[in-house]
PDB file of N, CA and C in Angstrom:
ATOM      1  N   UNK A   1      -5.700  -3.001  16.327  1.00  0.00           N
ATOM      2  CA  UNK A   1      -5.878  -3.391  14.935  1.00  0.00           C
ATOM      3  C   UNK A   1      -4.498  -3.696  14.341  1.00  0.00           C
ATOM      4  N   UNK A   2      -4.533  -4.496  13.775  1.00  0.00           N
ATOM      5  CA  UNK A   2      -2.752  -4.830  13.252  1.00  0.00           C
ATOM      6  C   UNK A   2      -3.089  -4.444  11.985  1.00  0.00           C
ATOM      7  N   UNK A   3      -1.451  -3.970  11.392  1.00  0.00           N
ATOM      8  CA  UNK A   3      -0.856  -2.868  10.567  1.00  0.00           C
ATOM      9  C   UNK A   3      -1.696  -3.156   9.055  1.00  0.00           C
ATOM     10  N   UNK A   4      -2.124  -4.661   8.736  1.00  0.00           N
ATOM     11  CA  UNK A   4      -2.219  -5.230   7.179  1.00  0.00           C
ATOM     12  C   UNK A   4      -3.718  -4.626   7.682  1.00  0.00           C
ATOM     13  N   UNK A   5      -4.598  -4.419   8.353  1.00  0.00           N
ATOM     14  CA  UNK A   5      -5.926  -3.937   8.851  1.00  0.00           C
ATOM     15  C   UNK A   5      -5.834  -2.204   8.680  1.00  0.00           C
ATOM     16  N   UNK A   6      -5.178  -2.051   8.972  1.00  0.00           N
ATOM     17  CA  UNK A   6      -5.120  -0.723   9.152  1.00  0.00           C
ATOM     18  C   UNK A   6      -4.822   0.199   7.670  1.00  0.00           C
ATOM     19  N   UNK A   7      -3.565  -0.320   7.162  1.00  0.00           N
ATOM     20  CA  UNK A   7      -3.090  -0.183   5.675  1.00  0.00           C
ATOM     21  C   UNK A   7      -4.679  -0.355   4.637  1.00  0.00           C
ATOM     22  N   UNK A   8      -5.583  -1.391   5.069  1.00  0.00           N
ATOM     23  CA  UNK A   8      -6.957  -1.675   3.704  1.00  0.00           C
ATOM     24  C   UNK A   8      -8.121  -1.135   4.675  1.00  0.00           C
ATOM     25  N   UNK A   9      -7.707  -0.385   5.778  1.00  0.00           N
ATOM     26  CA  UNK A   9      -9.106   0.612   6.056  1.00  0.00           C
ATOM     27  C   UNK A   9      -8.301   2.072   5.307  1.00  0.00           C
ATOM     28  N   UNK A  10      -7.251   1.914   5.469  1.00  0.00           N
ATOM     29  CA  UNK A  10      -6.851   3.920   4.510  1.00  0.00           C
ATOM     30  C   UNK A  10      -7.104   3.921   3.362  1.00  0.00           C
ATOM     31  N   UNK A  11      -6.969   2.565   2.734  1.00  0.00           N
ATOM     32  CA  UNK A  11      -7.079   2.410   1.235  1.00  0.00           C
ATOM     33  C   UNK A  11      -8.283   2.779   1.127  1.00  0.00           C
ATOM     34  N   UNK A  12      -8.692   1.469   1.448  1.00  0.00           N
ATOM     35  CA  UNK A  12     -10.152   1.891   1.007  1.00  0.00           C
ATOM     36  C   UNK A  12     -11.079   3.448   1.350  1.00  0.00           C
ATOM     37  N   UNK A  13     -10.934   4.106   2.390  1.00  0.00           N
ATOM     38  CA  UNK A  13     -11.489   5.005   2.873  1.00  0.00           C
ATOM     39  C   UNK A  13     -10.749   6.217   1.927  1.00  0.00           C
ATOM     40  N   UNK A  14      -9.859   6.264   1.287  1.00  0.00           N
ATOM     41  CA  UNK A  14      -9.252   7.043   0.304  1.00  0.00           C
ATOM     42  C   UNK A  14      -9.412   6.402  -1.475  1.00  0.00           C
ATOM     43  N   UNK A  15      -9.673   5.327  -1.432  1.00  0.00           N
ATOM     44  CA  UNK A  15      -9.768   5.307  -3.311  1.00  0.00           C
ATOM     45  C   UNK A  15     -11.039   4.529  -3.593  1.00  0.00           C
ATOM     46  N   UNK A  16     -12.033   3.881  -2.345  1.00  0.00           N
ATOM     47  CA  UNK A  16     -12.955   2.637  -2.541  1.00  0.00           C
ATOM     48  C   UNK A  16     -12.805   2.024  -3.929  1.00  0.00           C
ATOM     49  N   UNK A  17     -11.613   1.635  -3.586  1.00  0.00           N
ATOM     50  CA  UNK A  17     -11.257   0.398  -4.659  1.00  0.00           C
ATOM     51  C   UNK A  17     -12.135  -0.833  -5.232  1.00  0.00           C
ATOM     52  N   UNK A  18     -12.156  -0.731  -5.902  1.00  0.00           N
ATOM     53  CA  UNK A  18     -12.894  -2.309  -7.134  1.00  0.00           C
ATOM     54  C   UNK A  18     -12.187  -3.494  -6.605  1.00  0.00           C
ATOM     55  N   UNK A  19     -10.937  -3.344  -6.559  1.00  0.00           N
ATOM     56  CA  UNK A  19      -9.734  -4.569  -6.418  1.00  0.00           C
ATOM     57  C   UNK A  19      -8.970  -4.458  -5.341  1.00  0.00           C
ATOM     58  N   UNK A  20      -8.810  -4.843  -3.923  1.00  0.00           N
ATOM     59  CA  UNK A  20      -7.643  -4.885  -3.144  1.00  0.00           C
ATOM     60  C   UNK A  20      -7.050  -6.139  -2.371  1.00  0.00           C
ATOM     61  N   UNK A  21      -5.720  -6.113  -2.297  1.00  0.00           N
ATOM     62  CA  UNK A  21      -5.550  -6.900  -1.336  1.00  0.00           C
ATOM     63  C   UNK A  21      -3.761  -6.382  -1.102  1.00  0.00           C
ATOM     64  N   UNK A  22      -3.770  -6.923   0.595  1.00  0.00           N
ATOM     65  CA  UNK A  22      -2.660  -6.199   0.875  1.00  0.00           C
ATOM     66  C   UNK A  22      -2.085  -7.113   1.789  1.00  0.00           C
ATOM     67  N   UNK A  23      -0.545  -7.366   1.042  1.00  0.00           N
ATOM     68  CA  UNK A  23       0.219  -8.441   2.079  1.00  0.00           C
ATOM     69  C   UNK A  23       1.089  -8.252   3.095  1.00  0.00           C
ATOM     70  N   UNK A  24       1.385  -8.385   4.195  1.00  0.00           N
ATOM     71  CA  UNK A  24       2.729  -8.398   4.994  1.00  0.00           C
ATOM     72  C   UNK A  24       3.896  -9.334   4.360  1.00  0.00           C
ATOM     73  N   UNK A  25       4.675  -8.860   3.963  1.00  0.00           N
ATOM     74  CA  UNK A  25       6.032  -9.290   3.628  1.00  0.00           C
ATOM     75  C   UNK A  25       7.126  -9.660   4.679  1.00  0.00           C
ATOM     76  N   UNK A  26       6.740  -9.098   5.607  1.00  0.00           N
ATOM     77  CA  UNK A  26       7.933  -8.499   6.606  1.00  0.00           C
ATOM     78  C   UNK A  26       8.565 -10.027   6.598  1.00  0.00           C
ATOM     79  N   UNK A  27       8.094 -11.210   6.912  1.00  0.00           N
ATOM     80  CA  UNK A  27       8.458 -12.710   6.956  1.00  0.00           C
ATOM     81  C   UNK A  27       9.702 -12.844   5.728  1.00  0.00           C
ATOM     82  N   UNK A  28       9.594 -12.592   4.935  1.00  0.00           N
ATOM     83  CA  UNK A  28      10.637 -12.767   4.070  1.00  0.00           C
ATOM     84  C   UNK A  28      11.571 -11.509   3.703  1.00  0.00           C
ATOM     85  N   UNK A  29      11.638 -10.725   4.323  1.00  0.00           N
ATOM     86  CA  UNK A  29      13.167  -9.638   4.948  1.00  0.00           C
ATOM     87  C   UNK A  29      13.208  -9.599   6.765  1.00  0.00           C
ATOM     88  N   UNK A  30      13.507 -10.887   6.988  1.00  0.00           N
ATOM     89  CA  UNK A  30      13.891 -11.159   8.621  1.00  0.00           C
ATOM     90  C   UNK A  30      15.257 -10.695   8.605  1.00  0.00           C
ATOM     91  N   UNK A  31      15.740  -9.781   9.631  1.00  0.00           N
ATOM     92  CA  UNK A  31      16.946  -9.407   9.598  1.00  0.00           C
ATOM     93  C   UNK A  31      17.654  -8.788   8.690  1.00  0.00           C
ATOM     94  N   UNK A  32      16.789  -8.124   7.791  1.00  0.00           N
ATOM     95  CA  UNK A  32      16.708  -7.328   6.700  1.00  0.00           C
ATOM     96  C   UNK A  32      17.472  -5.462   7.809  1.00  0.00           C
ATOM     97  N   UNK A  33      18.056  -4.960   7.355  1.00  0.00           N
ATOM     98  CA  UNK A  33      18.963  -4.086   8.000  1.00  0.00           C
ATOM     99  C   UNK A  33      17.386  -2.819   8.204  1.00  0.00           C
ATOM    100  N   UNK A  34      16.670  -2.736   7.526  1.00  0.00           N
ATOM    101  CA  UNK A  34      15.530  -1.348   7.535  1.00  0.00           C
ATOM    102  C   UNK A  34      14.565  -1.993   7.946  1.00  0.00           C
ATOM    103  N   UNK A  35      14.596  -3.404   8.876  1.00  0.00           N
ATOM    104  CA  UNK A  35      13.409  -3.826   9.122  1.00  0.00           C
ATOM    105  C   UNK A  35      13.379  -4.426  10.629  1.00  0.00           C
ATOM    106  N   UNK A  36      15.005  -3.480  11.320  1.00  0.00           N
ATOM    107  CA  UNK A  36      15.317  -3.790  12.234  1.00  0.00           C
ATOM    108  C   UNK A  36      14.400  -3.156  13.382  1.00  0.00           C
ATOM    109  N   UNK A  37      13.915  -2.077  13.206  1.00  0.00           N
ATOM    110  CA  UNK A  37      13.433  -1.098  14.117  1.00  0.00           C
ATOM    111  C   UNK A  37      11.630  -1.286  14.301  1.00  0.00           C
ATOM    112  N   UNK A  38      11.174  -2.531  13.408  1.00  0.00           N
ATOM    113  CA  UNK A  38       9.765  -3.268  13.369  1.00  0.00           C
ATOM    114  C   UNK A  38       8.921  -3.038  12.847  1.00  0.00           C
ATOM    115  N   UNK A  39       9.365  -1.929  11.507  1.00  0.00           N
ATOM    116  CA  UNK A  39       8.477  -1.378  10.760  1.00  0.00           C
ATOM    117  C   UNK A  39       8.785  -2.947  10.060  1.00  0.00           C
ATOM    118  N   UNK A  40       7.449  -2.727   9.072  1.00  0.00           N
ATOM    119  CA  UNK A  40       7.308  -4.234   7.846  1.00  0.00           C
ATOM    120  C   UNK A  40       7.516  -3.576   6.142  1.00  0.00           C
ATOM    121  N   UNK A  41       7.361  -4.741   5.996  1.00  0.00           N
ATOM    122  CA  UNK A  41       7.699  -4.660   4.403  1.00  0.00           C
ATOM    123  C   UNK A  41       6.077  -5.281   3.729  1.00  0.00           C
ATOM    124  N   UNK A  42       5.467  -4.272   3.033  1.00  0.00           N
ATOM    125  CA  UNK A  42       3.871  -4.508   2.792  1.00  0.00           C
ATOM    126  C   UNK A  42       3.783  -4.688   1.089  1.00  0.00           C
ATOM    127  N   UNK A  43       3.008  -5.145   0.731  1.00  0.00           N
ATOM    128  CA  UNK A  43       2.924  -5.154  -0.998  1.00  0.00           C
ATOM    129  C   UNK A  43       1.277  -4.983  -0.882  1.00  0.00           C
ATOM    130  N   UNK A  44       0.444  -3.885  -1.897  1.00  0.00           N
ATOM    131  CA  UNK A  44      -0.510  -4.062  -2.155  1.00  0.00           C
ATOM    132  C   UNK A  44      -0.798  -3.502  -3.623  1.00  0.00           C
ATOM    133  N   UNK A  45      -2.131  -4.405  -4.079  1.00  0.00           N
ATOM    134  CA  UNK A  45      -2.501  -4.416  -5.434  1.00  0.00           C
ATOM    135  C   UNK A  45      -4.111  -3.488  -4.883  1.00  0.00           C
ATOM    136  N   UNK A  46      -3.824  -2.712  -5.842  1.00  0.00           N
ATOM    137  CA  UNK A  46      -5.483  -2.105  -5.644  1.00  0.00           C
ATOM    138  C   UNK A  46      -5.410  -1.180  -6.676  1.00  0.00           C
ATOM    139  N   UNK A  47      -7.159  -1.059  -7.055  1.00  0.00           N
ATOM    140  CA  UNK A  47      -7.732  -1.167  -8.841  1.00  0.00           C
ATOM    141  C   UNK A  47      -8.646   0.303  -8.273  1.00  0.00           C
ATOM    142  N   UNK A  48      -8.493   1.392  -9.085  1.00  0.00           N
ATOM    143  CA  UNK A  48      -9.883   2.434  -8.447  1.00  0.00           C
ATOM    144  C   UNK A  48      -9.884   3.149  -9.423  1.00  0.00           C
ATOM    145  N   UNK A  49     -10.780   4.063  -9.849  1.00  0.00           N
ATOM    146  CA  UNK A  49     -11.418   4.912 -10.881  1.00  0.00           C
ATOM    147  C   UNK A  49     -10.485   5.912 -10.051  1.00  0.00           C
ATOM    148  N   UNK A  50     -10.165   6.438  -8.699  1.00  0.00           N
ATOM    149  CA  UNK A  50      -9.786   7.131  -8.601  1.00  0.00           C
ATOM    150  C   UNK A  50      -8.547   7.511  -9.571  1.00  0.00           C
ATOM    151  N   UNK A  51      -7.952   6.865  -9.873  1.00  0.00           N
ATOM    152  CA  UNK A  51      -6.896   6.870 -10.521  1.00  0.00           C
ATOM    153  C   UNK A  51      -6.513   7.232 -12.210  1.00  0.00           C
ATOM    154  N   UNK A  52      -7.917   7.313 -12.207  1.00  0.00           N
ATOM    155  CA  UNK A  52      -8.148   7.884 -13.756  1.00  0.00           C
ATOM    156  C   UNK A  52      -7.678   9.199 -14.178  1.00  0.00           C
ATOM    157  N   UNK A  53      -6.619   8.941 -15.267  1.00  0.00           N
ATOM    158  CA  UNK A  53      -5.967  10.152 -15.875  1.00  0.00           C
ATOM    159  C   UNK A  53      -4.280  10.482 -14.836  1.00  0.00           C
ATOM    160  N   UNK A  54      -4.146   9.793 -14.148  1.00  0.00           N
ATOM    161  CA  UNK A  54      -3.055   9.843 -13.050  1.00  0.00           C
ATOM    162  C   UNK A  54      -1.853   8.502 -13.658  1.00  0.00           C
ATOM    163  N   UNK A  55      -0.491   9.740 -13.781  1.00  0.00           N
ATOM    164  CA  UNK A  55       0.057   9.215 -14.723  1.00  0.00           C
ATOM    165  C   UNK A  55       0.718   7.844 -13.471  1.00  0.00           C
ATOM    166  N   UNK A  56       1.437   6.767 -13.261  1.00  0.00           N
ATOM    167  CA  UNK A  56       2.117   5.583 -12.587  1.00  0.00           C
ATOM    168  C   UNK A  56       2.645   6.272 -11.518  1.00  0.00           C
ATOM    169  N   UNK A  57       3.314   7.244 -11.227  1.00  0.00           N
ATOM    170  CA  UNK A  57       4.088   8.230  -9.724  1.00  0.00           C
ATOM    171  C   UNK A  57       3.456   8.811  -9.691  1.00  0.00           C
ATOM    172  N   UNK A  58       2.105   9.488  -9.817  1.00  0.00           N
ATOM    173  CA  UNK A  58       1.531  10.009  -9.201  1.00  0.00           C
ATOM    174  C   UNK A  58       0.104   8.800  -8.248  1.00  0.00           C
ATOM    175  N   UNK A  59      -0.339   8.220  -9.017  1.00  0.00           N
ATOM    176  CA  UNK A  59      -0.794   6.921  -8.340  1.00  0.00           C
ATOM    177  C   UNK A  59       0.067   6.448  -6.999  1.00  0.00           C
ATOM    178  N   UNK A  60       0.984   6.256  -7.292  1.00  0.00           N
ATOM    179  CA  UNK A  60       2.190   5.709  -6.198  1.00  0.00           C
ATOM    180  C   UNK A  60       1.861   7.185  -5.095  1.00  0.00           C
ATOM    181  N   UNK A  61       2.261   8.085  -5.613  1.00  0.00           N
ATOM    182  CA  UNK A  61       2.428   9.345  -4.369  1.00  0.00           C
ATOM    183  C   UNK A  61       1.028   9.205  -3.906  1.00  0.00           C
ATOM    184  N   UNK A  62       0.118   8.887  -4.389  1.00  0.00           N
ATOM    185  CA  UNK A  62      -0.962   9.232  -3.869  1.00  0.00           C
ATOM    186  C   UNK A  62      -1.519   7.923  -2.725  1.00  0.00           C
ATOM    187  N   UNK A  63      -1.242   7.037  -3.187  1.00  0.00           N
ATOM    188  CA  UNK A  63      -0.988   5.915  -2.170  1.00  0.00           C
ATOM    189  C   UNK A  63      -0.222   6.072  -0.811  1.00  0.00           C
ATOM    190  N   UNK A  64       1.195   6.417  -1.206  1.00  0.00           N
ATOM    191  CA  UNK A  64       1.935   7.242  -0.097  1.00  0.00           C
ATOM    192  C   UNK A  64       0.933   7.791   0.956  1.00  0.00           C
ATOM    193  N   UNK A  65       0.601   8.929   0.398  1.00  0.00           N
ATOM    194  CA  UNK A  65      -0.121   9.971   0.871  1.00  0.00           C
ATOM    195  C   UNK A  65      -1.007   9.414   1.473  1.00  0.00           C
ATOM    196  N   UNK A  66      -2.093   8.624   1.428  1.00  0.00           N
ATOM    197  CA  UNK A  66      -3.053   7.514   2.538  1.00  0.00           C
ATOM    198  C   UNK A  66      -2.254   7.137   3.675  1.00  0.00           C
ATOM    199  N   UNK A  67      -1.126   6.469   3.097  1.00  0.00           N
ATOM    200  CA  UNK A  67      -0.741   5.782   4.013  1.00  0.00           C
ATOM    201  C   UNK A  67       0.006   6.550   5.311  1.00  0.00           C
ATOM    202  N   UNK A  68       0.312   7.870   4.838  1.00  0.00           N
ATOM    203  CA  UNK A  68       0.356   9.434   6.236  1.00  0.00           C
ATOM    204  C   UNK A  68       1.543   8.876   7.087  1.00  0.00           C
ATOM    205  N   UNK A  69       1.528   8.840   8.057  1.00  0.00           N
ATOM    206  CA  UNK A  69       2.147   8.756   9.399  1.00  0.00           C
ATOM    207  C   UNK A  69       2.569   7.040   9.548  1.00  0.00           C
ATOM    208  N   UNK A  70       2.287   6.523   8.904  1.00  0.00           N
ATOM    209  CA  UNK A  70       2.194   4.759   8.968  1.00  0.00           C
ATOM    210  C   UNK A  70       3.709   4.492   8.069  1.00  0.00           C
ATOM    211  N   UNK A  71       3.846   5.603   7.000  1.00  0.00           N
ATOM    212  CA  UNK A  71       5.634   5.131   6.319  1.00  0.00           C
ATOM    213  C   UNK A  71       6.864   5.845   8.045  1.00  0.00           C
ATOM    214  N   UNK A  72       6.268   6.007   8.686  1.00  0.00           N
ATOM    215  CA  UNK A  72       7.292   6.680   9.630  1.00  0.00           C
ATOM    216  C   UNK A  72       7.501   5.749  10.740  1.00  0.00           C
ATOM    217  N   UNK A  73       5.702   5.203  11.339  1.00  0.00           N
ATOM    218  CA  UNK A  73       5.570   3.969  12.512  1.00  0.00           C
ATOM    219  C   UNK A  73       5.942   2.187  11.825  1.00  0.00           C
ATOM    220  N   UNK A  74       5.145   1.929  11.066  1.00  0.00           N
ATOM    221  CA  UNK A  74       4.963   1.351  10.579  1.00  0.00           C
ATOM    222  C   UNK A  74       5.174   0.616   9.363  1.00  0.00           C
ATOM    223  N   UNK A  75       5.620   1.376   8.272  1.00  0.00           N
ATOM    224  CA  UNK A  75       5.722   0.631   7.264  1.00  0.00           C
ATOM    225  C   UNK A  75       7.200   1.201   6.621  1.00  0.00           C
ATOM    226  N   UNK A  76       8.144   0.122   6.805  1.00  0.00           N
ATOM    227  CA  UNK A  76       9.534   0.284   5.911  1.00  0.00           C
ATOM    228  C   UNK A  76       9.214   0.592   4.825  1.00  0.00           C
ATOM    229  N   UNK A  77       8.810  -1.004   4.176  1.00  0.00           N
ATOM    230  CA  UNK A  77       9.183  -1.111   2.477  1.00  0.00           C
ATOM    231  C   UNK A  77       7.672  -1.241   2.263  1.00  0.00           C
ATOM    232  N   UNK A  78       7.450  -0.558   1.158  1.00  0.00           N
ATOM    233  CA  UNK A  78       5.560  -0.679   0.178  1.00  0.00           C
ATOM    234  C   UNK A  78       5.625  -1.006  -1.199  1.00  0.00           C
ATOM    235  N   UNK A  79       5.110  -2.147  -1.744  1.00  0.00           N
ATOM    236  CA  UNK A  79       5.015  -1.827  -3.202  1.00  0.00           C
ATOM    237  C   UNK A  79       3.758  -2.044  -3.620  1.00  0.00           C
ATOM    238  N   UNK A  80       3.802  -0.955  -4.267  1.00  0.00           N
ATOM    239  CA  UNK A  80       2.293  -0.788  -5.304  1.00  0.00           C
ATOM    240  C   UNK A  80       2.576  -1.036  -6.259  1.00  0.00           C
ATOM    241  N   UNK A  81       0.724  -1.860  -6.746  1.00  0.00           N
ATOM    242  CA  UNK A  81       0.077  -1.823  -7.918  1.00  0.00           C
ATOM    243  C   UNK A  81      -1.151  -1.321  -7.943  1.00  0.00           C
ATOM    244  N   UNK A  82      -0.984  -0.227  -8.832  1.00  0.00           N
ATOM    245  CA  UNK A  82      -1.895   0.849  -8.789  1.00  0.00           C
ATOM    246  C   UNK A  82      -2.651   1.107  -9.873  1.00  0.00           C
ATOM    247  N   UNK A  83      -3.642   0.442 -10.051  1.00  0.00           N
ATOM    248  CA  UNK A  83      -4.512   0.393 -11.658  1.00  0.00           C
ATOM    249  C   UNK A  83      -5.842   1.300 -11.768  1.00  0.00           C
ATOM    250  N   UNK A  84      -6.062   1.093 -12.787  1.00  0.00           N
ATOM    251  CA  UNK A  84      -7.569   1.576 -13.400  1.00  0.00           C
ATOM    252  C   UNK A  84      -8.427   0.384 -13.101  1.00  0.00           C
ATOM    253  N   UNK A  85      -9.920   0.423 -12.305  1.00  0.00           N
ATOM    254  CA  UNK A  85     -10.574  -1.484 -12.395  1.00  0.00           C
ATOM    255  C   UNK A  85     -10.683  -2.184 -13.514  1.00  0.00           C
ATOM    256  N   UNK A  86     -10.461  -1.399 -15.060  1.00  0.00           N
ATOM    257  CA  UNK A  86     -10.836  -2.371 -16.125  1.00  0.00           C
ATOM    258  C   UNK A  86      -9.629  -3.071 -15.997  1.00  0.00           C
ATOM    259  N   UNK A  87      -8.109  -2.895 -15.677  1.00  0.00           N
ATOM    260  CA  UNK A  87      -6.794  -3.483 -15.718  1.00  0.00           C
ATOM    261  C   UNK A  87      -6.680  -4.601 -14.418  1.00  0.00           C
ATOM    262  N   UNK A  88      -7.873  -4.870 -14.279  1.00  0.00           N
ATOM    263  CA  UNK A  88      -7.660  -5.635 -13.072  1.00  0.00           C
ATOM    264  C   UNK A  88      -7.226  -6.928 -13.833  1.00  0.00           C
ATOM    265  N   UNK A  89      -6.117  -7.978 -12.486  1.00  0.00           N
ATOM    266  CA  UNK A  89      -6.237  -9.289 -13.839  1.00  0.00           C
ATOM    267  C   UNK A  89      -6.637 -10.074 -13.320  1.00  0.00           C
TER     268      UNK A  89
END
């Protein structure tokens, strides 16, 4: 299963999100110094009720936290967007 597959089965199986989608970046930090060792650089947007009452870093940690063992193999750089589904745009 490759990594952008793997990253929106944790998601989802941890927040069943309203809204997701999740990109590989790694293409645009080629030879990027933390992206030498083949981890990637990922961006994902995802919308869940889970997230209700959870202040912006804790959303983020909790994303982290899905993503487990995958920031160590797999994933350098992550950026989240981490909403409520009514903030979807």
């Amino acid at each position: 299963m490759d990594r952008v597959a793997v990253i929106r089965e944790r998601l989802e199986q941890t927040f069943a999100p309203t809204h997701l989608v999740v990109r590989d970046d790694s293409h645009r930090h080629a030879g990027h110094a933390g992206a030498r060792d083949g981890r990637g650089h990922f961006s994902v947007e995802l919308a869940s009720e889970a997230f209700r009452g959870q202040a912006p870093l804790a959303r983020h940690r909790a994303v982290y936290a899905a993503m487990g063992d995958l920031m160590q193999t797999d994933i350098h750089a992550l950026a989240i967007d981490a909403r409520l589904p009514e903030d979807t745009r």
